[in-house]
C-alpha atoms as a PDB file:
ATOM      1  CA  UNK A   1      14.354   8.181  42.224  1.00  0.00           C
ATOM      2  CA  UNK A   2      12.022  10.620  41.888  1.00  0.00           C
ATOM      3  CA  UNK A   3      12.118  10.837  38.143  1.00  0.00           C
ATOM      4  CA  UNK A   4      11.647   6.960  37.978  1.00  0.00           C
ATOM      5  CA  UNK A   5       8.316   7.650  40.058  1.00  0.00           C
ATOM      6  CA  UNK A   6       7.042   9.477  37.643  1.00  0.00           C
ATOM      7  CA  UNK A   7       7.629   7.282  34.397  1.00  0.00           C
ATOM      8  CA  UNK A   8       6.144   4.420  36.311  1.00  0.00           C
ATOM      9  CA  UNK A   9       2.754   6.849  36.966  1.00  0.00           C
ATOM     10  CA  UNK A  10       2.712   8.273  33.501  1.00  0.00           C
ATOM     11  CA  UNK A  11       3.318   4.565  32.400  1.00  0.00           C
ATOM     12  CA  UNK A  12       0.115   3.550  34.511  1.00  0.00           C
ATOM     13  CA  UNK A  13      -2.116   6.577  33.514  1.00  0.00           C
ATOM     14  CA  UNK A  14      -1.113   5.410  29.794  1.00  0.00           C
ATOM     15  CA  UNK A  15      -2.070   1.629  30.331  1.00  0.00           C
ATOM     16  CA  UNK A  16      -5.344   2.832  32.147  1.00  0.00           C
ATOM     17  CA  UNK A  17      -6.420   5.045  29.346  1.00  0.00           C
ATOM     18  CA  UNK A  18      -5.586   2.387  26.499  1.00  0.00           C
ATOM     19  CA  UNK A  19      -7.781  -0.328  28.738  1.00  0.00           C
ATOM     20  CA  UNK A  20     -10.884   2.342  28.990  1.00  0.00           C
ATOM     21  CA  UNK A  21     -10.297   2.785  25.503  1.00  0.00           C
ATOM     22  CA  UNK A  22     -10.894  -0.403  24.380  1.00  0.00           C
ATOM     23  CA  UNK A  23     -13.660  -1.101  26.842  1.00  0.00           C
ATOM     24  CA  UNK A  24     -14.946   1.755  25.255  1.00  0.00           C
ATOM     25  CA  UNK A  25     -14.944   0.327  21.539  1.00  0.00           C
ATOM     26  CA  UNK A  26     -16.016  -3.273  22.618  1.00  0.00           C
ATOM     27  CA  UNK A  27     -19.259  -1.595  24.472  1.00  0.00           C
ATOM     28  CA  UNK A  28     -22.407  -2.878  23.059  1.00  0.00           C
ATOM     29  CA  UNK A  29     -25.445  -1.350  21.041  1.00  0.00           C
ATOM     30  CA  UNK A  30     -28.520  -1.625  23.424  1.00  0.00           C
ATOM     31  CA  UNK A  31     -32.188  -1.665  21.943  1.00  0.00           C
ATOM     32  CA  UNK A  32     -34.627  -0.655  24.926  1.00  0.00           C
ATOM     33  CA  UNK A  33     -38.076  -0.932  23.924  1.00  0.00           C
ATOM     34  CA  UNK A  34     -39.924   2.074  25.602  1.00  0.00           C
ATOM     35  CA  UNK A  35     -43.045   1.190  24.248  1.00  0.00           C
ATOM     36  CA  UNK A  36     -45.218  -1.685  22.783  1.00  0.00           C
ATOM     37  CA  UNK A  37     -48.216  -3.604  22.948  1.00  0.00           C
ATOM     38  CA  UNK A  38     -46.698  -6.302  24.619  1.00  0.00           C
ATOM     39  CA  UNK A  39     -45.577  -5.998  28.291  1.00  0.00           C
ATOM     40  CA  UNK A  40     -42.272  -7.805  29.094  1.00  0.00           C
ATOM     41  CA  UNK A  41     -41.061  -6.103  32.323  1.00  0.00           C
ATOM     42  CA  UNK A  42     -43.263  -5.941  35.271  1.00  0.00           C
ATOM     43  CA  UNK A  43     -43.983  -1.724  36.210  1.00  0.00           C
ATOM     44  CA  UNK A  44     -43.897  -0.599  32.780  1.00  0.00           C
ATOM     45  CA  UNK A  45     -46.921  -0.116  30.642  1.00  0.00           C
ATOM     46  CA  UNK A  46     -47.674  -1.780  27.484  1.00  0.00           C
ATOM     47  CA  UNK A  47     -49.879  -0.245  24.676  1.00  0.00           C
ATOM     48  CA  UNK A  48     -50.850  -0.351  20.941  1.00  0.00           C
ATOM     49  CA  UNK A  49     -47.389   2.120  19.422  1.00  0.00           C
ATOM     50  CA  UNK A  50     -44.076   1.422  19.348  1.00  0.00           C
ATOM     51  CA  UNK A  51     -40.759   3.117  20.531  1.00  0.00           C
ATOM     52  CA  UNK A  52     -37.295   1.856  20.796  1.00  0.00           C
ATOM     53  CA  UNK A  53     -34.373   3.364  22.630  1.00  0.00           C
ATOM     54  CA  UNK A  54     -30.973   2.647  20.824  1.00  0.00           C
ATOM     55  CA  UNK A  55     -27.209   3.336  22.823  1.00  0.00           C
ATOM     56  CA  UNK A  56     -24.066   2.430  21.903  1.00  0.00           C
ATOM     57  CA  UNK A  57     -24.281   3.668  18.370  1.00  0.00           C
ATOM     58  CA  UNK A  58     -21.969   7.262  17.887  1.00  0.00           C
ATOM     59  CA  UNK A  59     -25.057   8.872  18.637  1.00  0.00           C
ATOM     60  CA  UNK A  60     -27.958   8.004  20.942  1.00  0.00           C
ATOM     61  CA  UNK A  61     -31.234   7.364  18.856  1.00  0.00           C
ATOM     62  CA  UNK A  62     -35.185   7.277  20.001  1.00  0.00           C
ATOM     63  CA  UNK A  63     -36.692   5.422  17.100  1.00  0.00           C
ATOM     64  CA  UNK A  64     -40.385   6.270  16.706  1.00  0.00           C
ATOM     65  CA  UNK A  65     -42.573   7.382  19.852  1.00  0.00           C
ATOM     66  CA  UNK A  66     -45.430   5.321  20.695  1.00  0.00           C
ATOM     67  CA  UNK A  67     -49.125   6.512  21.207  1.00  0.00           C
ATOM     68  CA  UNK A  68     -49.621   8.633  24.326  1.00  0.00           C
ATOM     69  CA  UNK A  69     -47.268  10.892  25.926  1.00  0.00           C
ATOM     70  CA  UNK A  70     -47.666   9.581  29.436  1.00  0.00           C
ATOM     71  CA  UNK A  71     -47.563   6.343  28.507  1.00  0.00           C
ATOM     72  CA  UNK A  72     -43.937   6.944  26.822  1.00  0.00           C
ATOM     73  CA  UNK A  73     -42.840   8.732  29.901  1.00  0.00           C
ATOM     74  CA  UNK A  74     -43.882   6.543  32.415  1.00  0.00           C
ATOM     75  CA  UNK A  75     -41.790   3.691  30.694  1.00  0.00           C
ATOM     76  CA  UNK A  76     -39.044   5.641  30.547  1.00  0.00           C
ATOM     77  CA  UNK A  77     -39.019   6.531  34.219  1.00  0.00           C
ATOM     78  CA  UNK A  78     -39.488   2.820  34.959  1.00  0.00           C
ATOM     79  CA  UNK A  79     -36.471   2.111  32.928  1.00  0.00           C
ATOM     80  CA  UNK A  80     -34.551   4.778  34.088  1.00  0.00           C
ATOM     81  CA  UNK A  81     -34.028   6.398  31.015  1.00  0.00           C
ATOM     82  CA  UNK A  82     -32.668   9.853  30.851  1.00  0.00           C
ATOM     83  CA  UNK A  83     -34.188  11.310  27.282  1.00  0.00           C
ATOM     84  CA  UNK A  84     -32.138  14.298  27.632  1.00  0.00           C
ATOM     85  CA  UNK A  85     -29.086  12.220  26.622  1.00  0.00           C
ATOM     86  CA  UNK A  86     -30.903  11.564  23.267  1.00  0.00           C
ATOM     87  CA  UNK A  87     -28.782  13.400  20.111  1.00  0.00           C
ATOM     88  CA  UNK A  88     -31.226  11.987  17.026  1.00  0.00           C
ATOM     89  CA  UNK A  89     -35.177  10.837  16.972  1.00  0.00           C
ATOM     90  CA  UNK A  90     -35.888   9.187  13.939  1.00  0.00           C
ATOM     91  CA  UNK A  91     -40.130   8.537  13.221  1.00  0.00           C
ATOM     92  CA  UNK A  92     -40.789   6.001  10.727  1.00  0.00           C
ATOM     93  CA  UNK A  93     -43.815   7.561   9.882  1.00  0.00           C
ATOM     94  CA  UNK A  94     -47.187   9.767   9.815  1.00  0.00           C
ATOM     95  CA  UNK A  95     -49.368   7.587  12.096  1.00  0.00           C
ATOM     96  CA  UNK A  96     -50.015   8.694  15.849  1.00  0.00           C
ATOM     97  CA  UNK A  97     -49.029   5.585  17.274  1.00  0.00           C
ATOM     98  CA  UNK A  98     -45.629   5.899  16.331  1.00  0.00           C
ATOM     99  CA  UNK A  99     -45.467  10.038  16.528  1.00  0.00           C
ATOM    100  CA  UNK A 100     -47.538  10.138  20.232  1.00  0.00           C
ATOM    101  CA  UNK A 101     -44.971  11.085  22.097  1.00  0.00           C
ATOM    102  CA  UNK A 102     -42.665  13.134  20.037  1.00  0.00           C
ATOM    103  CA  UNK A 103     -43.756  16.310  21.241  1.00  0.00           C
ATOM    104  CA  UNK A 104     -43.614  15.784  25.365  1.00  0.00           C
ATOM    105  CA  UNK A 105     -39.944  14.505  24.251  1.00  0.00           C
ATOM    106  CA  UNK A 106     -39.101  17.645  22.254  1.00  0.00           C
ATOM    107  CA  UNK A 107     -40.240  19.197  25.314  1.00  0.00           C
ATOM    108  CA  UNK A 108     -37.279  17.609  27.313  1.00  0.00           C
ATOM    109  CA  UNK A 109     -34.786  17.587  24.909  1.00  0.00           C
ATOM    110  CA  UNK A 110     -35.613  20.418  21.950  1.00  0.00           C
ATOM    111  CA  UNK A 111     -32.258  21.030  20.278  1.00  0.00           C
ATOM    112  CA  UNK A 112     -32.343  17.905  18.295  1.00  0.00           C
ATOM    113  CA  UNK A 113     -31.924  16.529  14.724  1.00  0.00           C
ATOM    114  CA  UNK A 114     -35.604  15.019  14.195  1.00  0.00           C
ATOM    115  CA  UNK A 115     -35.323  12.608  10.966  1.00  0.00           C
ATOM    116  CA  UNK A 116     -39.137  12.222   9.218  1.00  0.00           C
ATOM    117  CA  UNK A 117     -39.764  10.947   5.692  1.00  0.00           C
ATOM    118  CA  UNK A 118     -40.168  13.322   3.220  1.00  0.00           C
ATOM    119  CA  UNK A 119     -43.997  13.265   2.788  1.00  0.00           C
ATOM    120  CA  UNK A 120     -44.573  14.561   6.053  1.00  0.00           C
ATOM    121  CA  UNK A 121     -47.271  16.993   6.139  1.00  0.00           C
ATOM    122  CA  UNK A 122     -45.831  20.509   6.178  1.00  0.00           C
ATOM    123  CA  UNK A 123     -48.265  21.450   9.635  1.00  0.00           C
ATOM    124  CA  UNK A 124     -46.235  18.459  11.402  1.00  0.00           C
ATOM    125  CA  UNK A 125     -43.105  19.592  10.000  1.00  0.00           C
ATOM    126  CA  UNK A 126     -44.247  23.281  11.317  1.00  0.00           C
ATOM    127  CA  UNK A 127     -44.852  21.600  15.070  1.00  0.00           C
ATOM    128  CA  UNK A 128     -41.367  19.964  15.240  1.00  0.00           C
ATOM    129  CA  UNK A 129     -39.731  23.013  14.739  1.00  0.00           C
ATOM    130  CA  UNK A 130     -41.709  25.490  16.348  1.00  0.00           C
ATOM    131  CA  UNK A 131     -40.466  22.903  19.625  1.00  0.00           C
ATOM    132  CA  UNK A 132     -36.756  24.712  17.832  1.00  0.00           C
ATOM    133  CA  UNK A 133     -36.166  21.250  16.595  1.00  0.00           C
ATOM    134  CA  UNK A 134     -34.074  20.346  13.353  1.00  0.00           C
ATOM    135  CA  UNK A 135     -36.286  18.587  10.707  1.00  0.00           C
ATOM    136  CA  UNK A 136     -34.123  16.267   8.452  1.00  0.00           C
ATOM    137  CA  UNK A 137     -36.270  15.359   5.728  1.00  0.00           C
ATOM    138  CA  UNK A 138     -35.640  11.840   4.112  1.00  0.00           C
ATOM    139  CA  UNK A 139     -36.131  10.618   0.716  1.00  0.00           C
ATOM    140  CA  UNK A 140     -33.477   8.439  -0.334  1.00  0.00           C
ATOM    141  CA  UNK A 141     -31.201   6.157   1.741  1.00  0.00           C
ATOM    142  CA  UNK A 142     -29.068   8.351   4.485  1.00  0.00           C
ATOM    143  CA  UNK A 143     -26.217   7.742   7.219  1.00  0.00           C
ATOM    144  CA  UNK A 144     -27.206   9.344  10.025  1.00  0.00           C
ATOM    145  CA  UNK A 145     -24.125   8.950  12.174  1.00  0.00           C
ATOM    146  CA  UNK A 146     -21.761   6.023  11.691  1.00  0.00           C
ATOM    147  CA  UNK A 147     -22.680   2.837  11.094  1.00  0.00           C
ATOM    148  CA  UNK A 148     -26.231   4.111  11.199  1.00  0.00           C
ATOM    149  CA  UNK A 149     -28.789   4.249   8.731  1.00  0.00           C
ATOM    150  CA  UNK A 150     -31.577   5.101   7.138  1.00  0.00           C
ATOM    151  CA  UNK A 151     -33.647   3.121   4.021  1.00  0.00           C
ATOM    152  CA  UNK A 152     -35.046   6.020   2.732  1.00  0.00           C
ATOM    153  CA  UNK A 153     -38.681   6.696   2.235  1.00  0.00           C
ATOM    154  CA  UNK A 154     -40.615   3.279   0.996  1.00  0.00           C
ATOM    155  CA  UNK A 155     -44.216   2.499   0.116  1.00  0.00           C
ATOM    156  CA  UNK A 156     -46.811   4.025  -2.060  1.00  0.00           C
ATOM    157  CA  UNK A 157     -50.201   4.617  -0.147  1.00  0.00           C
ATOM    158  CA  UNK A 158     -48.010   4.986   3.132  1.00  0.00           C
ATOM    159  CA  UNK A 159     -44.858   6.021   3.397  1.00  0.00           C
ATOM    160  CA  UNK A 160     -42.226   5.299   5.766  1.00  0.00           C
ATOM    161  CA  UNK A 161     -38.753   4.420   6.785  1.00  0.00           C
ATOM    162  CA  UNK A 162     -36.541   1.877   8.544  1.00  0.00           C
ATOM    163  CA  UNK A 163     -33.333   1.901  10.243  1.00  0.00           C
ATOM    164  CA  UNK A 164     -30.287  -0.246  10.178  1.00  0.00           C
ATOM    165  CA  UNK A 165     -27.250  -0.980  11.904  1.00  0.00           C
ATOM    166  CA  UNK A 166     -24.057  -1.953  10.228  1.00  0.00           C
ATOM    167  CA  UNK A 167     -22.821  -4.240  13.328  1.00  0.00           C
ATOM    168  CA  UNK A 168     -19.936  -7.014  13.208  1.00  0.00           C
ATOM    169  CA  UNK A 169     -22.403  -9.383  13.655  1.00  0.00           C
ATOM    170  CA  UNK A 170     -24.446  -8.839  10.745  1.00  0.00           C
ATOM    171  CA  UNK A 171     -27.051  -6.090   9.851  1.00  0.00           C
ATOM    172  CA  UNK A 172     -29.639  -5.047  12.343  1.00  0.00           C
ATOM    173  CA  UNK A 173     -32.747  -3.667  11.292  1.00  0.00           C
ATOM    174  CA  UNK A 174     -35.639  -1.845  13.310  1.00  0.00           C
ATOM    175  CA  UNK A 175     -38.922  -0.928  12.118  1.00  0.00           C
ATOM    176  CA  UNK A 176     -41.846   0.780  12.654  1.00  0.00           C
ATOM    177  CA  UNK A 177     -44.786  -0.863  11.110  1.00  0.00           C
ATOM    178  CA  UNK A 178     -43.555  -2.219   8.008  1.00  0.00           C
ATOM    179  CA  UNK A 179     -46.295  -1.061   5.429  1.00  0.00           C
ATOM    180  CA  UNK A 180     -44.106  -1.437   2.847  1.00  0.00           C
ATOM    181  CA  UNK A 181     -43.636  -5.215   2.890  1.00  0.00           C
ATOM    182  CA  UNK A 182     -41.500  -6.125   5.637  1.00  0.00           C
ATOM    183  CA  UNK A 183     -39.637  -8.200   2.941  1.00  0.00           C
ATOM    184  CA  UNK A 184     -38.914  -4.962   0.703  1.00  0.00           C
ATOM    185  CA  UNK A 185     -37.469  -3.531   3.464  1.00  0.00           C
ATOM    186  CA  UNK A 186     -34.907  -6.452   3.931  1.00  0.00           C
ATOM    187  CA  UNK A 187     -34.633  -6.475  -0.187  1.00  0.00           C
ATOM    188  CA  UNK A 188     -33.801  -2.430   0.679  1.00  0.00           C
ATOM    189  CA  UNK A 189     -31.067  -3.189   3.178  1.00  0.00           C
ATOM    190  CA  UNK A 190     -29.598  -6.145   1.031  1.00  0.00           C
ATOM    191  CA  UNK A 191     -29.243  -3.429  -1.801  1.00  0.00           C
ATOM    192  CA  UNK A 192     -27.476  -1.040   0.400  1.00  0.00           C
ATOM    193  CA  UNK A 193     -25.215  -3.697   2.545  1.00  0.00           C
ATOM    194  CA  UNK A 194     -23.437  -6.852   0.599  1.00  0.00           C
ATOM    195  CA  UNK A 195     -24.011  -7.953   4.109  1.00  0.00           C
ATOM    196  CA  UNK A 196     -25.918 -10.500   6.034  1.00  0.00           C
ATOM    197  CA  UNK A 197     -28.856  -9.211   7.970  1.00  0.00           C
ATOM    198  CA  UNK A 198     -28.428 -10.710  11.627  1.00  0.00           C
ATOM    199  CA  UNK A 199     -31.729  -9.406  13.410  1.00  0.00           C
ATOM    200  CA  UNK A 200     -34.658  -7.722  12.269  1.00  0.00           C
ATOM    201  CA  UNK A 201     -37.390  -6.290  14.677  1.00  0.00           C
ATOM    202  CA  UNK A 202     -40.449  -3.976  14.790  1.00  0.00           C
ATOM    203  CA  UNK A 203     -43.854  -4.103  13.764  1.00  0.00           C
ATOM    204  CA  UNK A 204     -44.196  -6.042  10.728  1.00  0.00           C
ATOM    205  CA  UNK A 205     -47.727  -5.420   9.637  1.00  0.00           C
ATOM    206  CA  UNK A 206     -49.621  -8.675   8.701  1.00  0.00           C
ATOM    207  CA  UNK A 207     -52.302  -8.864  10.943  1.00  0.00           C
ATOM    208  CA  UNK A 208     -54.364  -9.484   7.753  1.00  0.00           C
ATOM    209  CA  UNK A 209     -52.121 -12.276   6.239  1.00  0.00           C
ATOM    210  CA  UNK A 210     -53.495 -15.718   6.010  1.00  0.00           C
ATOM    211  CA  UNK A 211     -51.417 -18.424   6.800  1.00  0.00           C
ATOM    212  CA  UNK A 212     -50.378 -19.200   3.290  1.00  0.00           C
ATOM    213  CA  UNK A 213     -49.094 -15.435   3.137  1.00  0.00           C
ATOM    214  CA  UNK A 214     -47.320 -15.890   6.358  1.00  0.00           C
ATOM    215  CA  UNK A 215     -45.814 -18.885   5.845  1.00  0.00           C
ATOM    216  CA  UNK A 216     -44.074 -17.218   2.190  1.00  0.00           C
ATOM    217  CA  UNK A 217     -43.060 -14.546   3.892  1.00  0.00           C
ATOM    218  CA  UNK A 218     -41.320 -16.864   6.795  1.00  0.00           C
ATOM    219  CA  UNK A 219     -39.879 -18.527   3.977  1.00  0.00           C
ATOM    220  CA  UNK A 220     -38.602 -15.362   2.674  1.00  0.00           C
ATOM    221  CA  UNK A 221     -36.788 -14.584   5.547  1.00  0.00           C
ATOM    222  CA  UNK A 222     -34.821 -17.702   5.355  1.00  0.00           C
ATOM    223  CA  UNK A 223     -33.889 -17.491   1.542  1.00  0.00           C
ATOM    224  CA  UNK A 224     -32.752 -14.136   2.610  1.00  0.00           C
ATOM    225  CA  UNK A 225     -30.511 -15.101   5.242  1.00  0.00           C
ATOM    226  CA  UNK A 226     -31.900 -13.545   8.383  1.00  0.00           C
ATOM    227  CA  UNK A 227     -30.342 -15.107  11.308  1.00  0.00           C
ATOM    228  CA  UNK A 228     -32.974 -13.231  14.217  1.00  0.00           C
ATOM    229  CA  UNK A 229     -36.391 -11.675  14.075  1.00  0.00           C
ATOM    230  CA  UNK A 230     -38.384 -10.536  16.507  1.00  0.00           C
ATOM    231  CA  UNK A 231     -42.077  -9.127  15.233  1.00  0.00           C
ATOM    232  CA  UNK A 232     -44.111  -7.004  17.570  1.00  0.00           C
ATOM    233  CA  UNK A 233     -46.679  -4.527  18.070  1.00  0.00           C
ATOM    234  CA  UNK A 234     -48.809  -5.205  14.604  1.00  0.00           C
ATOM    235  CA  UNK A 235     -46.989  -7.648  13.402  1.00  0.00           C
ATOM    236  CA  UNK A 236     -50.447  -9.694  15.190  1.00  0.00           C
ATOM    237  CA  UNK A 237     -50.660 -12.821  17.480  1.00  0.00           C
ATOM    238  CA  UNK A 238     -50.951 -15.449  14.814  1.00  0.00           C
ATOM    239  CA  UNK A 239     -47.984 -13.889  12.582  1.00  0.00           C
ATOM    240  CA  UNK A 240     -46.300 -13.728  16.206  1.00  0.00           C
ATOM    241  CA  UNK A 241     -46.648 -17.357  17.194  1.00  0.00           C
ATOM    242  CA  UNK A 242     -45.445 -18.534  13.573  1.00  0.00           C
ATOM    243  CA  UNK A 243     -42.387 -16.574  13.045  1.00  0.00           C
ATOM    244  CA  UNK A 244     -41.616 -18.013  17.074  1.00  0.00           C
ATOM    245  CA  UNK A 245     -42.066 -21.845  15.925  1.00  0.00           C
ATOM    246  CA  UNK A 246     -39.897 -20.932  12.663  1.00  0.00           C
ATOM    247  CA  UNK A 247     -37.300 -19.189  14.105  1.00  0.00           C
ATOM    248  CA  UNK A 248     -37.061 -21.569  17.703  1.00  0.00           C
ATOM    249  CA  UNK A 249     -34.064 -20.296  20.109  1.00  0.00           C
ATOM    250  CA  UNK A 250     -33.478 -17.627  17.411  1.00  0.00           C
ATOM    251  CA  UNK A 251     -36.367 -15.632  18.144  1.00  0.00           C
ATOM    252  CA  UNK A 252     -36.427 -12.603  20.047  1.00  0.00           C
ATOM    253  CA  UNK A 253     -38.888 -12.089  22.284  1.00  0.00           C
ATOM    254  CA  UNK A 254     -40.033  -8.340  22.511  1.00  0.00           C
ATOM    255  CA  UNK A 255     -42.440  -5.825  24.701  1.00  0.00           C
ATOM    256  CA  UNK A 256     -42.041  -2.870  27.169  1.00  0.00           C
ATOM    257  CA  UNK A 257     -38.855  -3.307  28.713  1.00  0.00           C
ATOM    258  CA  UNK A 258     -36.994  -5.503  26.539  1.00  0.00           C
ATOM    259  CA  UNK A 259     -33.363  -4.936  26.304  1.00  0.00           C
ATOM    260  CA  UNK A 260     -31.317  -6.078  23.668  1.00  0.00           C
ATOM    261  CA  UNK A 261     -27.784  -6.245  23.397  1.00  0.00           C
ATOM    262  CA  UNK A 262     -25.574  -6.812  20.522  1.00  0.00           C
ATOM    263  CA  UNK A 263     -21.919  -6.138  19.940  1.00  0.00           C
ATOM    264  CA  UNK A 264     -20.584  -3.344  17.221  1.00  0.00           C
END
């Protein structure tokens, strides 16, 4: 009798595990944005930079770091986000509204793979790791952990980088401010992925457009196949409003606070 007790527990510890398990793979990837110039929840801060928290991934990733320091940090304490958890930080480039608040975070969590296009001035590149952090330089397109990548360094005058996401649902791509051409990038990840690209979101960069330029660039984005967008921080307000009335239901609203969820 007393054997049998113990099969059925072993049995039930076995079942248990194999259910966490596979709560475990079906958990989502979470975006958080930390830090925008749009404010979406109410307590948090909005402000011209850009950060984005990303969980769920096989590492957790701070993408870019907004403006100011306190800014970041007061977001994150409104969100209840624990930075220490972090494992990567990713910058998509050399401008202080996306590299603010790198350095308060490296003060939290040091020990840390910091990813930073190649062209990074070598006094930056100093600062990172005199906080004992691990600069990654990137030139060419690089996994970062699974499913998780990098485009490489893009652009001429500036340079930066872009992330995606290899989800089931499609690709997923965050960036920083786009100076590239926010449709190079998405000719970048269609050259790395035979793969459709399901959301893209960030700062796009075409304040300066005029609404013929907008509207082929909108039209881009269909003949590509992208299924979500959601522009922010300098993407600007008329950009914005068109990519909204394009896109209908299928736009994704951003700002301080935002979370996103999207399965592997």
């Amino acid at each position: 009798m007393k054997r049998k007790k113990i099969i059925v527990f072993l049995t039930i510890l076995f079942v248990f595990g194999v259910f966490m398990m596979s709560q475990e793979l079906v958990k989502p990837i979470k975006f958080t944005i930390l830090y925008d110039n749009y404010l979406f929840k109410e307590g948090t801060k909005a402000d011209w930079g850009f950060s984005c928290l990303i969980e769920g991934t096989e590492k957790t990733i701070l993408f870019d770091t907004g403006t100011h320091s306190e800014i970041l940090l007061h977001n994150v304490a409104q969100l209840g986000v624990n930075l220490k958890k972090v494992d990567q930080i990713v910058i998509s480039h050399n401008h202080g509204d996306h590299t603010g608040g790198l350095f308060s975070v490296l003060d939290i969590k040091h020990d840390i793979p910091v990813y930073l296009p190649v062209s990074f001035p070598s006094d930056f590149v100093s600062r990172v790791e005199n906080k004992k952090a691990k600069v990654i330089s990137v030139d060419k397109p690089l996994e970062i952990c699974s499913d998780v990548y990098l485009t490489g360094e893009m652009g001429d005058r500036i340079k930066e980088q872009s992330l995606i996401i290899n989800t089931s649902k499609g690709l997923v791509i965050v960036t920083g401010c786009s100076h590239q051409g926010i449709v190079n990038i998405l000719k970048r990840a269609q050259e790395m992925f035979d793969k459709q690209i399901y959301l893209v979101f960030g700062g796009f960069h075409l304040m300066a457009k005029s609404d013929v330029e907008l509207k082929e660039i909108i039209h881009s984005f269909k003949e590509i196949g992208v299924m979500k967008c959601g522009a922010t921080h300098c993407t600007g307000d008329k950009a914005i409003a068109m990519f909204k009335e394009a896109y209908g239901k299928d736009y994704v609203p951003m700002g301080t606070g935002k979370v996103l969820e999207i399965t592997r």
